[in-house]
C-alpha atoms as a PDB file:
ATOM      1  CA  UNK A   1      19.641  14.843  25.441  1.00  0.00           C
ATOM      2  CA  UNK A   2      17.191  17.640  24.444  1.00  0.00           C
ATOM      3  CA  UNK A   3      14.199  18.182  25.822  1.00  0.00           C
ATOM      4  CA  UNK A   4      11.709  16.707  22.806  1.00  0.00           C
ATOM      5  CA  UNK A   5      13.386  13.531  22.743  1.00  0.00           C
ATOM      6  CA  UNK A   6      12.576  13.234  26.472  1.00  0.00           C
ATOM      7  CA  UNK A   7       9.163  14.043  26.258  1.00  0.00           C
ATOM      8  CA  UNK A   8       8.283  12.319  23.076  1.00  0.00           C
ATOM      9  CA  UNK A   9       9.714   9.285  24.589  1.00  0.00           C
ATOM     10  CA  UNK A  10       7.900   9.781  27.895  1.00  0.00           C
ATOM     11  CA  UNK A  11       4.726   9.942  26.399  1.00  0.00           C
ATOM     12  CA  UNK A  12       5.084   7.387  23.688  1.00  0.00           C
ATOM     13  CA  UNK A  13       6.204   5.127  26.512  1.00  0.00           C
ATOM     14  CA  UNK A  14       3.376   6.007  28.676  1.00  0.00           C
ATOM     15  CA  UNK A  15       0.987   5.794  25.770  1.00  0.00           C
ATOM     16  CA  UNK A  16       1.591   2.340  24.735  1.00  0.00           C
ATOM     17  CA  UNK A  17       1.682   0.841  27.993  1.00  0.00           C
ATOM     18  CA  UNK A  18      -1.674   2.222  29.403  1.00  0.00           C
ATOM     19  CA  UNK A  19      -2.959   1.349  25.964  1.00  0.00           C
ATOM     20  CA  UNK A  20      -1.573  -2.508  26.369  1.00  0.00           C
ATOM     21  CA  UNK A  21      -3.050  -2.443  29.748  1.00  0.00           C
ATOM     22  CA  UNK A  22      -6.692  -1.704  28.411  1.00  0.00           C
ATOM     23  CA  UNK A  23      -6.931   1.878  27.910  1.00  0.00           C
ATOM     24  CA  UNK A  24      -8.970   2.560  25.300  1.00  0.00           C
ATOM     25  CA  UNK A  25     -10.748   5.611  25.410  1.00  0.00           C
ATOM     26  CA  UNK A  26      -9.040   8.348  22.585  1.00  0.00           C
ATOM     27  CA  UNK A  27      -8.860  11.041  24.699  1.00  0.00           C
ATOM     28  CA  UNK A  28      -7.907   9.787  27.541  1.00  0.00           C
ATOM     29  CA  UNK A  29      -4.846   7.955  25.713  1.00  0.00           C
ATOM     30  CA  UNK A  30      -4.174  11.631  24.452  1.00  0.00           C
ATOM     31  CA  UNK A  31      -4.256  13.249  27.946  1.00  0.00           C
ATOM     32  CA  UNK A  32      -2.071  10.089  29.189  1.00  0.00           C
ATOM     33  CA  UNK A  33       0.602  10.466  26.192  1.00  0.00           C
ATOM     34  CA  UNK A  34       0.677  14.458  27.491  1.00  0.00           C
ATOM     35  CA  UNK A  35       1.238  13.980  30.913  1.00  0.00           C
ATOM     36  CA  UNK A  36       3.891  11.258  30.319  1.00  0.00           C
ATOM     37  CA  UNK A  37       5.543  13.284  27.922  1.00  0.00           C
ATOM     38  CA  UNK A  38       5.314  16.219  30.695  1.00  0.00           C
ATOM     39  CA  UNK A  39       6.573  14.139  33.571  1.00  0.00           C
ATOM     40  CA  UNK A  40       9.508  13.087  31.116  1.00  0.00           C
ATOM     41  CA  UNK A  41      10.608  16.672  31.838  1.00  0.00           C
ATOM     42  CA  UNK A  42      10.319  16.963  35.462  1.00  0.00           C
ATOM     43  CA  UNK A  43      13.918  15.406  36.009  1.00  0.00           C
ATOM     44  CA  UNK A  44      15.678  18.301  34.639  1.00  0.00           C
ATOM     45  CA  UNK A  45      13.840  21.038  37.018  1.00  0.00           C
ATOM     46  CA  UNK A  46      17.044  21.386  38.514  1.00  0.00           C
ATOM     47  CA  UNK A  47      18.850  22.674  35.386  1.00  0.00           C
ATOM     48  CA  UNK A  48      18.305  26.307  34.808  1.00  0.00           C
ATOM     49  CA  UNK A  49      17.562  26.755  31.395  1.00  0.00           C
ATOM     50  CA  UNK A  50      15.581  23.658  31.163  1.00  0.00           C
ATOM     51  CA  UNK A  51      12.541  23.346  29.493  1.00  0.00           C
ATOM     52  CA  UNK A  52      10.670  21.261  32.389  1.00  0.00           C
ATOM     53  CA  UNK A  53      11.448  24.263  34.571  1.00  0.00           C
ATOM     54  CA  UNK A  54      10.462  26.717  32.613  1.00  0.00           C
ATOM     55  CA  UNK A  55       7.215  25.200  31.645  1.00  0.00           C
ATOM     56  CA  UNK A  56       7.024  24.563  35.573  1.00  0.00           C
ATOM     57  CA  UNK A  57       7.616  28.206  36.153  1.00  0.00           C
ATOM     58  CA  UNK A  58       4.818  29.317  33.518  1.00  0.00           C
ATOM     59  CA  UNK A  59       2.290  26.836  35.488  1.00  0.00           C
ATOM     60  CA  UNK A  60       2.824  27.452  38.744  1.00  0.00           C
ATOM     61  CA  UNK A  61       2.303  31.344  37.950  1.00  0.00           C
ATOM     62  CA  UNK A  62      -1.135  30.096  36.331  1.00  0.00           C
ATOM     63  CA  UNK A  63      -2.128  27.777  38.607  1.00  0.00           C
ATOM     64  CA  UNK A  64      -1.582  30.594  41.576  1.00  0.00           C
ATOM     65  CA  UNK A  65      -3.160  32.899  39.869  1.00  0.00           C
ATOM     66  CA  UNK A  66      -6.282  31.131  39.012  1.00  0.00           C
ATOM     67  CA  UNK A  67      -6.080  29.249  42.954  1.00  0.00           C
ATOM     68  CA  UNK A  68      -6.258  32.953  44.039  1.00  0.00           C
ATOM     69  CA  UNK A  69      -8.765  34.242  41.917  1.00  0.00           C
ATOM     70  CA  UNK A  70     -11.148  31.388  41.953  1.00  0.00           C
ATOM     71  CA  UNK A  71     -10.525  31.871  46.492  1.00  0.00           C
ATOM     72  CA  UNK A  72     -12.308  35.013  45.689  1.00  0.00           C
ATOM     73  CA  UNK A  73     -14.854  34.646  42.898  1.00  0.00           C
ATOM     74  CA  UNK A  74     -16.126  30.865  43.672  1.00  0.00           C
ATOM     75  CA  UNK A  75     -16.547  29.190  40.513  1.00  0.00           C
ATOM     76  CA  UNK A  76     -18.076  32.270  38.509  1.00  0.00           C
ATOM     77  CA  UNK A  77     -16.396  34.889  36.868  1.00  0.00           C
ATOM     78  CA  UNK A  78     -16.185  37.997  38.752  1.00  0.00           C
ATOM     79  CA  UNK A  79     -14.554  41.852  39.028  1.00  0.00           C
ATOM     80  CA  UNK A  80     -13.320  41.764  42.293  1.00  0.00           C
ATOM     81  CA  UNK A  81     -13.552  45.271  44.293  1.00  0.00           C
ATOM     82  CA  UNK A  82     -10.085  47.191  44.570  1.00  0.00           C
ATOM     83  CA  UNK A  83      -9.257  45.680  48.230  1.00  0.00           C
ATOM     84  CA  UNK A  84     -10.304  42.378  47.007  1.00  0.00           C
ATOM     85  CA  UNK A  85      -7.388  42.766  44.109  1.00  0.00           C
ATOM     86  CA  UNK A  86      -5.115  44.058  46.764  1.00  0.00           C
ATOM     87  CA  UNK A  87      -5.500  40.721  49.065  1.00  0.00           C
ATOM     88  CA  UNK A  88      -5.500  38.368  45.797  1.00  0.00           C
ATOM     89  CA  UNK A  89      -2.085  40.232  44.577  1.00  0.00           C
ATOM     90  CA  UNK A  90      -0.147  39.907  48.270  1.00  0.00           C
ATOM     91  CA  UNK A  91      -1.159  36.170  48.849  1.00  0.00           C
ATOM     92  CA  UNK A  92      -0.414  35.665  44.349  1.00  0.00           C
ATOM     93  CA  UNK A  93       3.170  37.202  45.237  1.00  0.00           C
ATOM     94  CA  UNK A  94       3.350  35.692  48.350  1.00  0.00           C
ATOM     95  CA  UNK A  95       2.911  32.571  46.331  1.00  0.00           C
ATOM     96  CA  UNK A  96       5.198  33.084  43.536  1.00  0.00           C
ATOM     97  CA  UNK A  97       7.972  34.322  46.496  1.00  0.00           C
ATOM     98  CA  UNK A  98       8.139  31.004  47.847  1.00  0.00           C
ATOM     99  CA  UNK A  99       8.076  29.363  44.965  1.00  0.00           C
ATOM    100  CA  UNK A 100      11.120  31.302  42.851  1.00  0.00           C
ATOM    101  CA  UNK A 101      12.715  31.074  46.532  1.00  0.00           C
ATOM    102  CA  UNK A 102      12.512  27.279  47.299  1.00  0.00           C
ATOM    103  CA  UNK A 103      14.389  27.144  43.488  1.00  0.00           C
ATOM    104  CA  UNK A 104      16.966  29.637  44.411  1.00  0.00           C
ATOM    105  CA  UNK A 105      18.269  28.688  47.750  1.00  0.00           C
ATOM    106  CA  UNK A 106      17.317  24.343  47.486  1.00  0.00           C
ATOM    107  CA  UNK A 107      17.743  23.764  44.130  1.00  0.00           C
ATOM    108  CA  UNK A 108      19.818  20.156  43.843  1.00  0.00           C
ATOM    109  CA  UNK A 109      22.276  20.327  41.475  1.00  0.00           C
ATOM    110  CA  UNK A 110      21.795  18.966  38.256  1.00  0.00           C
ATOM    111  CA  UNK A 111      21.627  15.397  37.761  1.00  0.00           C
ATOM    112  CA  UNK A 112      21.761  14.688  41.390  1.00  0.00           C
ATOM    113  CA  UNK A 113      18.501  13.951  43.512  1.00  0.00           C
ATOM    114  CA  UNK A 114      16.020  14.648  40.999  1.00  0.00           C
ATOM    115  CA  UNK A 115      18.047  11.861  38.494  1.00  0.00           C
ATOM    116  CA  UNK A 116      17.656   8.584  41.271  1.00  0.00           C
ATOM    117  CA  UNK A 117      14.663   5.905  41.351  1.00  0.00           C
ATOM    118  CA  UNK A 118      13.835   7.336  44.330  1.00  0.00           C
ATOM    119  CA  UNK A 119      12.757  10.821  43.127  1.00  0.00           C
ATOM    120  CA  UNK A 120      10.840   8.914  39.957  1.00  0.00           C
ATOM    121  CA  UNK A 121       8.888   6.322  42.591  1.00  0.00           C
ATOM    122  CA  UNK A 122       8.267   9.935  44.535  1.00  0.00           C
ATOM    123  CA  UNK A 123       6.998  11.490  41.732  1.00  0.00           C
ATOM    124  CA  UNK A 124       5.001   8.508  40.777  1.00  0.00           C
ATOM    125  CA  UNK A 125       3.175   8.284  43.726  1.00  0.00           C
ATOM    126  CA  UNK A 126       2.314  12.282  43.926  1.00  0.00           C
ATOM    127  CA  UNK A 127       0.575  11.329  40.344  1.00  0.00           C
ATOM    128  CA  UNK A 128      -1.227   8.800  41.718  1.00  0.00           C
ATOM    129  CA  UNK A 129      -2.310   9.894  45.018  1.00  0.00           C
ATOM    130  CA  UNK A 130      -3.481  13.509  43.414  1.00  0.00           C
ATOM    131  CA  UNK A 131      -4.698  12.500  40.001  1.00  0.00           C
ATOM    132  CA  UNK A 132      -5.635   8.327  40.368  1.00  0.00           C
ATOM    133  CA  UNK A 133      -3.613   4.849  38.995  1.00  0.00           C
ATOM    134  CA  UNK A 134      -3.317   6.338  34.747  1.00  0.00           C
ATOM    135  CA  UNK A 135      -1.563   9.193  35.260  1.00  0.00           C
ATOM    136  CA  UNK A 136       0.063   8.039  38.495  1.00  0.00           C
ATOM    137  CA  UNK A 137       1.681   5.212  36.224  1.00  0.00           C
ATOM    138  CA  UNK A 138       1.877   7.757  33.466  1.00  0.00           C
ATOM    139  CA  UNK A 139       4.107  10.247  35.190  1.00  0.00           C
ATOM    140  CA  UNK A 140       6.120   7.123  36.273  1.00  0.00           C
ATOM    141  CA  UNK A 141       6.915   5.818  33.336  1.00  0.00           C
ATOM    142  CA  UNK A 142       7.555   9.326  31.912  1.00  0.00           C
ATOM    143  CA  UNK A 143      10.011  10.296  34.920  1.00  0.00           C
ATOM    144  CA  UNK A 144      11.683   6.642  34.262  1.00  0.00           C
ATOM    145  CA  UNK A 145      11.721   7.048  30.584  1.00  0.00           C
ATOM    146  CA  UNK A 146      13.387  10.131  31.187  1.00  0.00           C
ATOM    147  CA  UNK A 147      16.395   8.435  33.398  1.00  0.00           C
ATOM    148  CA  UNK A 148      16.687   5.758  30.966  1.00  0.00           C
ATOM    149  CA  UNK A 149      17.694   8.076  27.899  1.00  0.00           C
ATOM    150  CA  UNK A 150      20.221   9.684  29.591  1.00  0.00           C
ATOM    151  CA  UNK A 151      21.211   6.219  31.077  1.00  0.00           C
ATOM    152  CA  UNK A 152      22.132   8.207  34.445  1.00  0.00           C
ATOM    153  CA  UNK A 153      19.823   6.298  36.893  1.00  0.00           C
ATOM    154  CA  UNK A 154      20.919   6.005  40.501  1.00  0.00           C
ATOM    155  CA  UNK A 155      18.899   4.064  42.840  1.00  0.00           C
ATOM    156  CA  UNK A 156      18.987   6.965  45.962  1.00  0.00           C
END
């Protein structure tokens, strides 16, 4: 299955059970439908030309970048002095090193760990112990929703 199918049903599945459940609030329905449909992804990470993995990839470059920027500057906007910019672009690389690395040398092949219950109730709890009980169940049922399309679900 393509990737839109998995993350519209992700999301739509997250979506309507946190809404069932007593979510309410529009935006917050919104952010939950985005993160399920996201999470829907994440199984595939292990396939290169995926589109979880690549939208992984672009992320992780942001998200160093702006963790190593923001080390520097606080929470303000700032032009960092030359050997500032030096130290920020050693520990960015060093960053993105590990990163490309852990992918190159441990990457499961496809289908196998990242495609068992035991990977989705992994991934569920991350969610929930770094961003609370909505998207923790969100990113659940978006992992699971993704397992169930391709009806390829092994328990370990």
């Amino acid at each position: 299955m393509n990737w839109r199918p998995h993350a519209v049903i992700g999301g739509t599945l997250a979506l309507a059970v946190l809404y069932f459940l007593g979510t309410g609030d529009v935006i917050e329905l919104i952010v939950i439908a985005f993160f399920g449909a996201m999470a829907a992804l994440v199984p595939d990470i292990d396939h290169h030309a995926s589109k979880g993995k690549e939208i992984l990839d672009l992320a992780f470059i942001s998200v160093a970048f702006f963790l190593v920027y923001f080390s520097n500057c606080g929470s303000g906007i700032c032009i960092p002095n030359i050997d500032a910019v030096s130290r920020m672009a050693l520990i960015f690389f060093a960053f993105l090193g590990v990163y490309f690395l852990f992918f190159r040398f441990f990457k499961p092949a496809h289908r196998g760990v990242t495609h068992t219950l035991a990977a989705c109730a992994a991934f569920g709890i991350l969610a929930f112990l770094f961003t609370g009980e909505k998207l923790g169940v969100a990113g659940f049922l978006g992992y699971f929703s993704h397992l169930a399309a391709d009806q390829h679900i092994k328990l370990i």
